[in-house]
N, C-alpha and C. Protein backbone atom coordinates (compact mmCIF):
# COMPACT_ATOMS: atom_id res chain seq x y z
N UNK A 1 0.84 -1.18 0.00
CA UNK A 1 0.00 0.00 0.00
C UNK A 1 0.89 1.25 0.00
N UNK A 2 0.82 2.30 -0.84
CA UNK A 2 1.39 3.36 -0.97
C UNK A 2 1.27 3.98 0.46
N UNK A 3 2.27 4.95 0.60
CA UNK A 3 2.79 6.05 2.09
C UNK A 3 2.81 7.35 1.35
N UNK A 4 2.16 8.40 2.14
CA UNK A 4 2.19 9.61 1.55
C UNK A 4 3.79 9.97 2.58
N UNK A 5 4.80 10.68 1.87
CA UNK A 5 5.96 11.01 2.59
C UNK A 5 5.54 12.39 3.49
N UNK A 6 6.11 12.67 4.45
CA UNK A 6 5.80 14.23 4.97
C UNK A 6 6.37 15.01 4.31
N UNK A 7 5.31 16.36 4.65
CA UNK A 7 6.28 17.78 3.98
C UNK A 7 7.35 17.60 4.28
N UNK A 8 8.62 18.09 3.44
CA UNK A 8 9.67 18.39 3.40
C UNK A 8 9.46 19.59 4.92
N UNK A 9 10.60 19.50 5.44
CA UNK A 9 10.88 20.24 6.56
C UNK A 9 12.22 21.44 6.12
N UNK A 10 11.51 22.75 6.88
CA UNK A 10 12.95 23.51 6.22
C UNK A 10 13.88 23.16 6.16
N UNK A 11 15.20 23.68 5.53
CA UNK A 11 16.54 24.08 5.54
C UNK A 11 16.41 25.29 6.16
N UNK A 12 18.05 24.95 6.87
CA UNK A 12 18.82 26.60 6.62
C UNK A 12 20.19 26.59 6.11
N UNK A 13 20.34 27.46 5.39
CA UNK A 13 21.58 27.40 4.23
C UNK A 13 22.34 28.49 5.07
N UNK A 14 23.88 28.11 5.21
CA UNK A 14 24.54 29.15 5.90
C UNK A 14 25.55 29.40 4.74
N UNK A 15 25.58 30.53 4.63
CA UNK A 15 26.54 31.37 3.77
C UNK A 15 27.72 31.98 4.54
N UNK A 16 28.84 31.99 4.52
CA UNK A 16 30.21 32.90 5.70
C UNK A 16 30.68 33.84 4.53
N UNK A 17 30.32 34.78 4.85
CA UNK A 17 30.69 36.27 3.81
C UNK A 17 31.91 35.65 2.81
N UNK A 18 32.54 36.63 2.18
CA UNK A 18 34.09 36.45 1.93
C UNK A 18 34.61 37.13 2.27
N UNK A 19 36.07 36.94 1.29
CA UNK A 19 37.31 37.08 2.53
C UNK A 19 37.39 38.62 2.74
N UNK A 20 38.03 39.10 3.81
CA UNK A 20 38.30 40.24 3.92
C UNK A 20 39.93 40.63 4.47
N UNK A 21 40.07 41.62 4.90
CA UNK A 21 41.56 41.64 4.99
C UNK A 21 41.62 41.40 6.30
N UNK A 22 41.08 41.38 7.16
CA UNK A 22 40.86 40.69 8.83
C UNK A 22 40.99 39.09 8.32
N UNK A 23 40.59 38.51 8.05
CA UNK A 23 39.83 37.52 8.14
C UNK A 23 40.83 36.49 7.69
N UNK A 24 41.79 37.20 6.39
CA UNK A 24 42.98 36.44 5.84
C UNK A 24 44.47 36.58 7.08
N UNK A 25 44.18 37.73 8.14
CA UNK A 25 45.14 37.72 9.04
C UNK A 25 44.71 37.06 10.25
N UNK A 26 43.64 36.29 10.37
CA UNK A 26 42.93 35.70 11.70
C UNK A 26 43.02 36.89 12.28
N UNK A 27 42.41 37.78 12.32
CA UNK A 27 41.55 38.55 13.32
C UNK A 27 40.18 38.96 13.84
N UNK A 28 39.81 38.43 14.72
CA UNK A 28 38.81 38.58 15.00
C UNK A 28 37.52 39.70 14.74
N UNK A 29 37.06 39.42 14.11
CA UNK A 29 36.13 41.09 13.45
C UNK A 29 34.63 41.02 13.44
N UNK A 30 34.05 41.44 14.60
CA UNK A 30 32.53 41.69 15.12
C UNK A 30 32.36 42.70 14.82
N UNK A 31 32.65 44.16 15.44
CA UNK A 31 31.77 44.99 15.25
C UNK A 31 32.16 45.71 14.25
N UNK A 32 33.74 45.75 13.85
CA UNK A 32 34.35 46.89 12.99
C UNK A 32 33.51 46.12 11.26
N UNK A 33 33.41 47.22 10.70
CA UNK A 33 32.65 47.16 9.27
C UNK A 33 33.92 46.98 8.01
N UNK A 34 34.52 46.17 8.32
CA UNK A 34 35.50 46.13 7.17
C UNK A 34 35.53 45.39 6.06
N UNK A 35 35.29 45.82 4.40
CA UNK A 35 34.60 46.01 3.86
C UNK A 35 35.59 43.98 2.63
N UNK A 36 34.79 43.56 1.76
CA UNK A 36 35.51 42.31 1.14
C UNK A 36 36.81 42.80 0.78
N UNK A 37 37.60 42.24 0.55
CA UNK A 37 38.76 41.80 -0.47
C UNK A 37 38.50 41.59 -1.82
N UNK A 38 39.21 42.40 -3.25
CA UNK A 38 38.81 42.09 -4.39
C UNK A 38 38.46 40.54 -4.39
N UNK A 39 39.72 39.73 -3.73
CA UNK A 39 39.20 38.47 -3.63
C UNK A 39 37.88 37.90 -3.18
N UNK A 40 37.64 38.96 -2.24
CA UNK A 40 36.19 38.37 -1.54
C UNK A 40 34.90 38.66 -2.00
N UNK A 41 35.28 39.75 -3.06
CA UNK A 41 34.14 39.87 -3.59
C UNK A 41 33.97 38.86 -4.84
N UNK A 42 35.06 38.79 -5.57
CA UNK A 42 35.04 37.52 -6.12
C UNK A 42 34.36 35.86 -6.25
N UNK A 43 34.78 35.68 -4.40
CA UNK A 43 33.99 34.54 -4.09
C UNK A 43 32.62 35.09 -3.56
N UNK A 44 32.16 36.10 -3.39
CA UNK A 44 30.50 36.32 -3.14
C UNK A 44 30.40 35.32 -4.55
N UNK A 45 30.68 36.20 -5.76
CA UNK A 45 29.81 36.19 -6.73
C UNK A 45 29.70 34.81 -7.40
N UNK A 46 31.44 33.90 -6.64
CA UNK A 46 30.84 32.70 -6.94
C UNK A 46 30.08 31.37 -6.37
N UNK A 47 29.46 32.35 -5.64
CA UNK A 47 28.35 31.78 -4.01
C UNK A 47 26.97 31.67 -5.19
N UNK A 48 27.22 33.01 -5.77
CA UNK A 48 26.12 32.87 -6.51
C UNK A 48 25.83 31.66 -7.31
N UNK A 49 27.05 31.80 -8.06
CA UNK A 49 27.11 30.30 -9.11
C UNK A 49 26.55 29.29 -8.39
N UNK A 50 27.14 28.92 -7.09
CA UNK A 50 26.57 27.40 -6.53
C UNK A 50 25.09 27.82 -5.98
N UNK A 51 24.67 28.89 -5.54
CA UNK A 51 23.17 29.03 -5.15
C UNK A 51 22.53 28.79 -6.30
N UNK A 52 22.53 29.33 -7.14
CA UNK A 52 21.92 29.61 -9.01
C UNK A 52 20.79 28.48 -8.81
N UNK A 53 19.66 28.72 -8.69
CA UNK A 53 18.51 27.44 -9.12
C UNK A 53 18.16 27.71 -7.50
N UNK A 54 18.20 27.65 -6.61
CA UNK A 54 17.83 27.24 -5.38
C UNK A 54 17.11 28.22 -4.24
N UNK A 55 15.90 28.04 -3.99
CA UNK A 55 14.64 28.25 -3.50
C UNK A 55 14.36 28.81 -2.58
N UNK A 56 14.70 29.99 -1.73
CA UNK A 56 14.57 30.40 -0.53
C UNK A 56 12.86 31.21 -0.37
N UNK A 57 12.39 31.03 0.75
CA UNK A 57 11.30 31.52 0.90
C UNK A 57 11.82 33.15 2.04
N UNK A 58 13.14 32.96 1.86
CA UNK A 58 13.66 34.41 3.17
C UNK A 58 15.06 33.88 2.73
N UNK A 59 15.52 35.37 2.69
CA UNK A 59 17.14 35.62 2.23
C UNK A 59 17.09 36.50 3.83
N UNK A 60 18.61 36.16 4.67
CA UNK A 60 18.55 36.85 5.72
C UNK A 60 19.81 37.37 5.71
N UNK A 61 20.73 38.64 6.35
CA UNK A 61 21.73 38.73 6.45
C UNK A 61 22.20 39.44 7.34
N UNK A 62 23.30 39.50 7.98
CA UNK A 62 23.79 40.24 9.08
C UNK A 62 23.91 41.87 8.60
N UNK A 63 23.90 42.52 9.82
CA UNK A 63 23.63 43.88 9.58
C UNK A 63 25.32 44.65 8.84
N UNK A 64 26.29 43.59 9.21
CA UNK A 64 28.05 43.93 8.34
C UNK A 64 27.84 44.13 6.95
N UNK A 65 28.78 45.49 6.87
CA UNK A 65 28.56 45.19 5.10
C UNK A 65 29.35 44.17 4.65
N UNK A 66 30.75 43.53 5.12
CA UNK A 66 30.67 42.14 4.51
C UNK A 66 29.92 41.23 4.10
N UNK A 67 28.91 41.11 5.34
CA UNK A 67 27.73 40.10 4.54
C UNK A 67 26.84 40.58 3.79
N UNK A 68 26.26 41.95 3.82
CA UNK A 68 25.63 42.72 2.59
C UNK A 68 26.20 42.56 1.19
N UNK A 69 27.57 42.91 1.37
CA UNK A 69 27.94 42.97 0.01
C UNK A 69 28.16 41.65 -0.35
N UNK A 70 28.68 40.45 0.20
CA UNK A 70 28.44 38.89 -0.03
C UNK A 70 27.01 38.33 -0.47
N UNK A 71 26.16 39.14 0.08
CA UNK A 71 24.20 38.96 -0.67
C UNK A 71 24.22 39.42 -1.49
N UNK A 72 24.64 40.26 -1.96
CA UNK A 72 23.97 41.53 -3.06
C UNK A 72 25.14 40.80 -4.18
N UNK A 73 26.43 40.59 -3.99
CA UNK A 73 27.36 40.49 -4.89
C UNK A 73 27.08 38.56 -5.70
N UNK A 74 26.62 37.73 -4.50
CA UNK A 74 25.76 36.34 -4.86
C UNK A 74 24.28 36.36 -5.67
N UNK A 75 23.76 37.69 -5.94
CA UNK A 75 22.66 37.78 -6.51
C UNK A 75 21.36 37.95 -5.71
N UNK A 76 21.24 38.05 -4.36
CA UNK A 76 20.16 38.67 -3.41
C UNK A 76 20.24 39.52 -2.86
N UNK A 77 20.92 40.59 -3.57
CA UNK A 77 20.13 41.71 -2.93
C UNK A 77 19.07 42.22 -2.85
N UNK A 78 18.52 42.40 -3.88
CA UNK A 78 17.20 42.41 -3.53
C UNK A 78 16.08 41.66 -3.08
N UNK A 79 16.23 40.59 -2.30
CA UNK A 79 15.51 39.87 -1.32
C UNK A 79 15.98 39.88 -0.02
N UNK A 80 17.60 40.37 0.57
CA UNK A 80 18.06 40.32 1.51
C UNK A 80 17.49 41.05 2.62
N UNK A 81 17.48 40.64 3.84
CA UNK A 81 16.81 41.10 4.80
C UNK A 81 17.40 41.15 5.97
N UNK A 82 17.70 42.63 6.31
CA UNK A 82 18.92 42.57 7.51
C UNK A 82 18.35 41.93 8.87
N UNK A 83 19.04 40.95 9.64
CA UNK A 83 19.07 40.38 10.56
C UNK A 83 19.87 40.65 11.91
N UNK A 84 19.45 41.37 12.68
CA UNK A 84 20.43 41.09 13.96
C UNK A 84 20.97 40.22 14.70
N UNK A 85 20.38 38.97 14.67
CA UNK A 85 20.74 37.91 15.23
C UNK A 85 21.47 37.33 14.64
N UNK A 86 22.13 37.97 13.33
CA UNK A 86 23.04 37.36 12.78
C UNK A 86 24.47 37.89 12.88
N UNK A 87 24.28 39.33 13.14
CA UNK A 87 25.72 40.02 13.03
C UNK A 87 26.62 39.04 14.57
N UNK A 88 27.82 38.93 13.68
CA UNK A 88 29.35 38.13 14.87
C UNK A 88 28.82 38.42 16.23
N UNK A 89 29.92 37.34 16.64
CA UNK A 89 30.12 37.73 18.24
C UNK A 89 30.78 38.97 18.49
N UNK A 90 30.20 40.17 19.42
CA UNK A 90 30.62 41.23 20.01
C UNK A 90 31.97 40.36 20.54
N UNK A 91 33.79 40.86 20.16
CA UNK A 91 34.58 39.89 20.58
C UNK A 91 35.29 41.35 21.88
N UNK A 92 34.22 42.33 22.10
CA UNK A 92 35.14 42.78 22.90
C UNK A 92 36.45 43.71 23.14
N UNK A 93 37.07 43.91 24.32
CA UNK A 93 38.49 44.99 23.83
C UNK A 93 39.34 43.51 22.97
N UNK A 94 38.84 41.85 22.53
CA UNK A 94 39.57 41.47 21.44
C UNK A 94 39.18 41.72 20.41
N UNK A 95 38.51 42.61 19.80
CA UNK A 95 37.92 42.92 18.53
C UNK A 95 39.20 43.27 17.93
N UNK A 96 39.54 42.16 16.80
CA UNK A 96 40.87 43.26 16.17
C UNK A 96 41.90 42.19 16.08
N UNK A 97 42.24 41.59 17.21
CA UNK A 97 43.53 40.60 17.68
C UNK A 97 43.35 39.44 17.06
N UNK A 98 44.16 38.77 16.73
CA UNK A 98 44.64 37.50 16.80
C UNK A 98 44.21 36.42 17.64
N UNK A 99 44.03 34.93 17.99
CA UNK A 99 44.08 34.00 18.78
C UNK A 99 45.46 34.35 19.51
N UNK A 100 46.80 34.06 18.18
CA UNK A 100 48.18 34.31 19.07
C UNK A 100 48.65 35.36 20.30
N UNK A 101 48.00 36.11 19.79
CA UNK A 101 48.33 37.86 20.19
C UNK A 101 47.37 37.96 21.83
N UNK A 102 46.36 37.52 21.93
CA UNK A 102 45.69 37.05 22.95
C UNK A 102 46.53 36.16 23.99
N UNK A 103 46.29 35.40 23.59
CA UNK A 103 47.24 33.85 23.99
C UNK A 103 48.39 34.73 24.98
N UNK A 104 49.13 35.74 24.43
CA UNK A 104 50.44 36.30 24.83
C UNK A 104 49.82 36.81 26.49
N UNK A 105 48.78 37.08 26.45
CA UNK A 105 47.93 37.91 27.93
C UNK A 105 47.60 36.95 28.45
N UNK A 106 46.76 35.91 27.90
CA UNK A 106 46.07 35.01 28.64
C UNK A 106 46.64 33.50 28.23
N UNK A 107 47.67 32.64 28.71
CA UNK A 107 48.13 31.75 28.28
C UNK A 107 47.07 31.05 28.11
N UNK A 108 46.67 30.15 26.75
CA UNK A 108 45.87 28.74 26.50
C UNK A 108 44.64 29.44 26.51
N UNK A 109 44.32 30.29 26.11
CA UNK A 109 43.04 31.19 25.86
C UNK A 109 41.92 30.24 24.67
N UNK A 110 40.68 30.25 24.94
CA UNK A 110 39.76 29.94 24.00
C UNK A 110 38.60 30.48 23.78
N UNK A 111 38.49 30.92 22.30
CA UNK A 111 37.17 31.98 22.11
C UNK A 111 35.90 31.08 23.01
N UNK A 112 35.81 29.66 22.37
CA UNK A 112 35.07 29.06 22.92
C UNK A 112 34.73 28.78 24.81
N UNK A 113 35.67 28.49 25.27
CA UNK A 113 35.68 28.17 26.60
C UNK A 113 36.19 29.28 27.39
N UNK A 114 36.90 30.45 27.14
CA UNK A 114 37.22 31.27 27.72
C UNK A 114 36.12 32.60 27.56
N UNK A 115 35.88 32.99 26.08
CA UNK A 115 35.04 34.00 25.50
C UNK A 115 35.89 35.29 25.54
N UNK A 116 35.33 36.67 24.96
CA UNK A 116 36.03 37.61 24.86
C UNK A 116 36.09 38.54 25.76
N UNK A 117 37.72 39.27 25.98
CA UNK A 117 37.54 40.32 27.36
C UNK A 117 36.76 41.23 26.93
N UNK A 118 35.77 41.60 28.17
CA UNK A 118 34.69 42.80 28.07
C UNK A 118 33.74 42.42 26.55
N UNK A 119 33.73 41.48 26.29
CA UNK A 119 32.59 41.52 25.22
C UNK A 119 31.20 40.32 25.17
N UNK A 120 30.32 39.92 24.03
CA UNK A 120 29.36 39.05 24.47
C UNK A 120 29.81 37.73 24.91
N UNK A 121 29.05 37.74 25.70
CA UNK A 121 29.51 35.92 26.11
C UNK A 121 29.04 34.76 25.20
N UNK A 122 29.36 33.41 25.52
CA UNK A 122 28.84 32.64 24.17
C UNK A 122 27.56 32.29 24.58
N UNK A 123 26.90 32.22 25.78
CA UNK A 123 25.38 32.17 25.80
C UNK A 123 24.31 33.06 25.41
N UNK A 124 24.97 34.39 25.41
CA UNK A 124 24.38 35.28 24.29
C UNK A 124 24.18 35.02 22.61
N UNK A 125 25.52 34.59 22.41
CA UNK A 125 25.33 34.47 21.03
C UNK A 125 24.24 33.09 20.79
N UNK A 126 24.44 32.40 21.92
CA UNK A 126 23.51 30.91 21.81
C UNK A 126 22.01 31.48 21.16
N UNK A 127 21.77 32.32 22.53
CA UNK A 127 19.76 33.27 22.31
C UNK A 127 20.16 33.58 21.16
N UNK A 128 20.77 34.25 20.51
CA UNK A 128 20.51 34.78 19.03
C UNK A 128 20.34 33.80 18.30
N UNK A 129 21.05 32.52 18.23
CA UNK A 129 21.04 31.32 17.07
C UNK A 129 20.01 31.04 17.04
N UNK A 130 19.75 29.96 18.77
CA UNK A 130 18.49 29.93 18.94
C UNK A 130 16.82 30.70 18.37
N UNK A 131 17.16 31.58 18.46
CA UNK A 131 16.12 32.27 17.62
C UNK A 131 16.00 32.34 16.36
N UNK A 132 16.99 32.26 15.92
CA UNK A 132 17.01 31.97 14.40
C UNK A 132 16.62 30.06 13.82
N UNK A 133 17.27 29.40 14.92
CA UNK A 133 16.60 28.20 14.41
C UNK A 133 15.25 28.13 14.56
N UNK A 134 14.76 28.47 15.75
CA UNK A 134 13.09 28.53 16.44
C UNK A 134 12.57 29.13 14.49
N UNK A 135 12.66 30.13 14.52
CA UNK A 135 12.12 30.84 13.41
C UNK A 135 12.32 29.88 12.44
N UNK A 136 13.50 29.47 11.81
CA UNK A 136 13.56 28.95 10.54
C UNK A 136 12.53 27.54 10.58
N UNK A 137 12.87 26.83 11.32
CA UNK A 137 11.93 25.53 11.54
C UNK A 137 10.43 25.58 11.71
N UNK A 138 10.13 26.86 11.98
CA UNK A 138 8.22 27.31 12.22
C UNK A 138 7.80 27.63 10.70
N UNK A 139 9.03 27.42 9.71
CA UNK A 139 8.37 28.03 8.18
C UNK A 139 8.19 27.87 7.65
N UNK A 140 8.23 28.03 6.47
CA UNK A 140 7.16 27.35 5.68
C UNK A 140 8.66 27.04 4.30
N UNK A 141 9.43 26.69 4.44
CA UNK A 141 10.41 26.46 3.29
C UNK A 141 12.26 27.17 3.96
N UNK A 142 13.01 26.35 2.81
CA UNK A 142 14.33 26.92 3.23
C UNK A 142 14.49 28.22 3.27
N UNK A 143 15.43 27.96 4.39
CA UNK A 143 16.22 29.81 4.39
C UNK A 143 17.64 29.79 4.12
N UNK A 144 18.49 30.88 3.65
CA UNK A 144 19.53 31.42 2.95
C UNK A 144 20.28 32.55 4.53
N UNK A 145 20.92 32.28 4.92
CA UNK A 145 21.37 33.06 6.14
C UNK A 145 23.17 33.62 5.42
N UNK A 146 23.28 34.67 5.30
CA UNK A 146 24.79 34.98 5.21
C UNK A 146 24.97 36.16 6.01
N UNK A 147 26.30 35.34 6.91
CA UNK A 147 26.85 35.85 8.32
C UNK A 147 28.27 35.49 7.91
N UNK A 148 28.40 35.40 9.73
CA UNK A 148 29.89 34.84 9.72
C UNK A 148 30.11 33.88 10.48
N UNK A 149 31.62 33.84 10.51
CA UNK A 149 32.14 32.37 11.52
C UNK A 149 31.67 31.80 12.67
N UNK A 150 32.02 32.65 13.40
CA UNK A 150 31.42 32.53 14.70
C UNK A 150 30.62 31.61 15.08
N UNK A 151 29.81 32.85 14.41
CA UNK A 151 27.84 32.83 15.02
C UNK A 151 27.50 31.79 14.11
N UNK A 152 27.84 31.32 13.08
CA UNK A 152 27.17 30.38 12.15
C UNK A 152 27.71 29.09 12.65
N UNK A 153 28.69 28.99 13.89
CA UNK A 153 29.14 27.48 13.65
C UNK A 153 28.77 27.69 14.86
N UNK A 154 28.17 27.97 15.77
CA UNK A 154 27.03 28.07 16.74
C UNK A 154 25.99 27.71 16.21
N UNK A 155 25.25 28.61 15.36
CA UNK A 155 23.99 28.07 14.73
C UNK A 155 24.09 26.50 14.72
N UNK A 156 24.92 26.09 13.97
CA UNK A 156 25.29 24.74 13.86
C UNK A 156 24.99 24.04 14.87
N UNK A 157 25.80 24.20 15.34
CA UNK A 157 25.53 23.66 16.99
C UNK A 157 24.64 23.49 17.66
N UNK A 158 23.39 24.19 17.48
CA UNK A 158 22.32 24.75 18.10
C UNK A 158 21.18 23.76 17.46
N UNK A 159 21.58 24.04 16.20
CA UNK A 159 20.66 23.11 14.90
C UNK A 159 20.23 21.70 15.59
N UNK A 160 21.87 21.48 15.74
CA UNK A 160 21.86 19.25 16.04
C UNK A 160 21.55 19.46 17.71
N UNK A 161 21.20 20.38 18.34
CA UNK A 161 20.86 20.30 19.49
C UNK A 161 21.99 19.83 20.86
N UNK A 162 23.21 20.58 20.23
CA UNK A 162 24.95 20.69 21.18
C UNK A 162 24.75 21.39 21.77
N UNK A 163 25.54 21.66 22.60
CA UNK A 163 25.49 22.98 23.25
C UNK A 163 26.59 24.35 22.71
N UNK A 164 26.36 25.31 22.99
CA UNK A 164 26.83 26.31 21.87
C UNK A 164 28.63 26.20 21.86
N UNK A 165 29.46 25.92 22.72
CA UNK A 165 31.01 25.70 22.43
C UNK A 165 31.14 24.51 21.99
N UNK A 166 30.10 23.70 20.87
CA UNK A 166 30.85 22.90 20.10
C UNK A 166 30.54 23.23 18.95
N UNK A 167 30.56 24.51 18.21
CA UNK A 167 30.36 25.34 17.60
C UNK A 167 31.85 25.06 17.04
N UNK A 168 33.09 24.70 18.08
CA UNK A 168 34.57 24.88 18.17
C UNK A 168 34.74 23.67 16.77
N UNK A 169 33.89 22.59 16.70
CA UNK A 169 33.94 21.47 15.50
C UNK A 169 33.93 21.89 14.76
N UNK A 170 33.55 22.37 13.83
CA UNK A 170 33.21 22.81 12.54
C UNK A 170 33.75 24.07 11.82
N UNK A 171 34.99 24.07 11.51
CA UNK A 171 35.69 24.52 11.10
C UNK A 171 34.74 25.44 9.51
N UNK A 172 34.65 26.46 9.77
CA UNK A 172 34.11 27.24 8.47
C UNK A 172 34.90 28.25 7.71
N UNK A 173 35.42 28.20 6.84
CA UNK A 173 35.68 28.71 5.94
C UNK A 173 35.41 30.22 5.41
N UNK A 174 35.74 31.21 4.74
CA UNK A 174 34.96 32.43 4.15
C UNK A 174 34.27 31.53 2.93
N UNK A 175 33.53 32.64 2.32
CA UNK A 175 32.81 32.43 1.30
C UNK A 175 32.40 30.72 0.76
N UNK A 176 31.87 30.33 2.01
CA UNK A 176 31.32 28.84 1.63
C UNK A 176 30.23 28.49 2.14
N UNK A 177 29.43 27.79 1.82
CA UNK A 177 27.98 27.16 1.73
C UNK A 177 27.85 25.60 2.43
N UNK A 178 26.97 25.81 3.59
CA UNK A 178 26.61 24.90 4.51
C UNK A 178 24.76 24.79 4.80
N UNK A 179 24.46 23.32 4.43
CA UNK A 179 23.04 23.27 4.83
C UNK A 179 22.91 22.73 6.02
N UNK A 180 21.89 23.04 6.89
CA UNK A 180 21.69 22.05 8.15
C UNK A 180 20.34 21.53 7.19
N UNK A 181 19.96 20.67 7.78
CA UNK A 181 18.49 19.87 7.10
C UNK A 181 18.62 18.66 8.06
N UNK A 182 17.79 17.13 7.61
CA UNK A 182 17.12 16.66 8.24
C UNK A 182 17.42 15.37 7.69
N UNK A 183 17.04 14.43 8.62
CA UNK A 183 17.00 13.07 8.55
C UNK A 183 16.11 12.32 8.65
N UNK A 184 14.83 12.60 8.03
CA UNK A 184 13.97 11.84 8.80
C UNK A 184 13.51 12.98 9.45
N UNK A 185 13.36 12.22 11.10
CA UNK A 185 13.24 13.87 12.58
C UNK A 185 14.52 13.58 12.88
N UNK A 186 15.72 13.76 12.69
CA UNK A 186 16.96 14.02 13.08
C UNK A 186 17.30 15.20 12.50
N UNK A 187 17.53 16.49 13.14
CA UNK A 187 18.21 17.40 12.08
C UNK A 187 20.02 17.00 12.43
N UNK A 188 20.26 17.22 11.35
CA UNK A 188 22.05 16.78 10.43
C UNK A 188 22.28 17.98 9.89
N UNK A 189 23.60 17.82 9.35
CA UNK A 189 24.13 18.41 8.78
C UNK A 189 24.18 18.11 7.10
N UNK A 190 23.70 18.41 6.13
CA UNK A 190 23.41 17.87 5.06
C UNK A 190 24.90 18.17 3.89
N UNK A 191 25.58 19.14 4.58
CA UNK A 191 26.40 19.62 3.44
C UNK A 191 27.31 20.75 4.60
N UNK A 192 28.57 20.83 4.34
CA UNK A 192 28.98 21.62 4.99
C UNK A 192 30.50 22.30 4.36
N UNK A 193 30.61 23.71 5.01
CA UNK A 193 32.16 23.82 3.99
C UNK A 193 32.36 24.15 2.73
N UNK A 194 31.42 24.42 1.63
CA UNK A 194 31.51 23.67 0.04
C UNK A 194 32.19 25.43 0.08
N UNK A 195 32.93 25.71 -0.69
CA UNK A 195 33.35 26.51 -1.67
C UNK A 195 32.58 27.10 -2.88
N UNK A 196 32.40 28.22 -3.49
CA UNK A 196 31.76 28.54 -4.77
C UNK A 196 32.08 28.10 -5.65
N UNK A 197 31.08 27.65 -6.75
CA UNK A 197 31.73 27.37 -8.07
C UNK A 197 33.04 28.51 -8.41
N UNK A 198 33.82 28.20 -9.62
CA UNK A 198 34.75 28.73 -10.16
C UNK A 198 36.14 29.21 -9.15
């Protein structure tokens, strides 16, 4: 006897801006607005290439113009929709530094387990993910999220139901494309890491 399958259950598609000139020196960059790398605008546009065909019912993006110009330069700008819960972790008086350069003050320092001096803690950034998964999963089709490191490998985290410092797994990349989705009722990781065409 035939089975009707269930609705498809959202996605959320995570996008990590491109590169910028922080970002190629490991420095940590939340609040300062510093703007792609010819290179990085480059790989926006070939975010686009690998999005090309694919279905969002909500384009979302952090309030940075890195990730603005990573939407607009992938081909959504005009659907993009600024998000607060997406802009980085507030990293604090480390806004700017290095892991190494840190490390030198605080021997064996971790964004994850330690967090940033004077800035958000990681259970803050948790409520923001959190809210963004709550939302994406109440909807009615995939979503398109382009942010950054951080906060997106939190999201992650948040997705498979970890707790937010194993966010520290998942190594993300600039300008690359990650789905969370589903198993069945397991949400997984469906795709993670990918690079733009070209």
């Amino acid at each position: 006897m035939p089975t009707l399958e269930s609705p498809a259950r959202p996605r959320l598609w995570l996008a990590r801006h491109g590169e910028t000139e922080w970002s190629t020196l490991g420095r940590h960059t939340g609040r300062t607005d510093i703007p792609l790398t010819e290179r990085g605008e480059a790989q926006a546009r070939a975010l686009g290439a690998l999005l090309a065909g694919e279905t969002f019912v909500e384009v979302l993006a952090s309030p940075r113009r890195r990730a603005l110009d990573t939407c607009r330069l992938a081909g959504f700008g005009d659907r993009c929709v600024v998000d607060d819960d997406l802009r980085e972790w507030d990293y604090g008086a480390d806004e700017g530094r290095t892991t190494p350069e840190i490390q030198v003050d605080r021997p064996g320092w971790s964004i994850w387990r330690d967090g940033p001096l004077d800035g958000e803690t990681l259970e803050h950034v948790a409520r923001r993910a959190d809210h963004l998964v709550t939302r994406v999963r109440a909807g009615g089709g995939d979503v398109l999220c382009v942010a950054h490191g951080h906060l997106l490998r939190v999201v992650a985290a948040r997705w498979l139901g970890l707790p937010p410092e194993d966010g520290r797994l998942f190594l993300l990349e600039p300008a690359t494309v990650s789905i969370l989705g589903w198993d069945r009722d397991t949400a997984v990781i469906e795709r993670w890491n990918q690079p733009g065409a070209g």
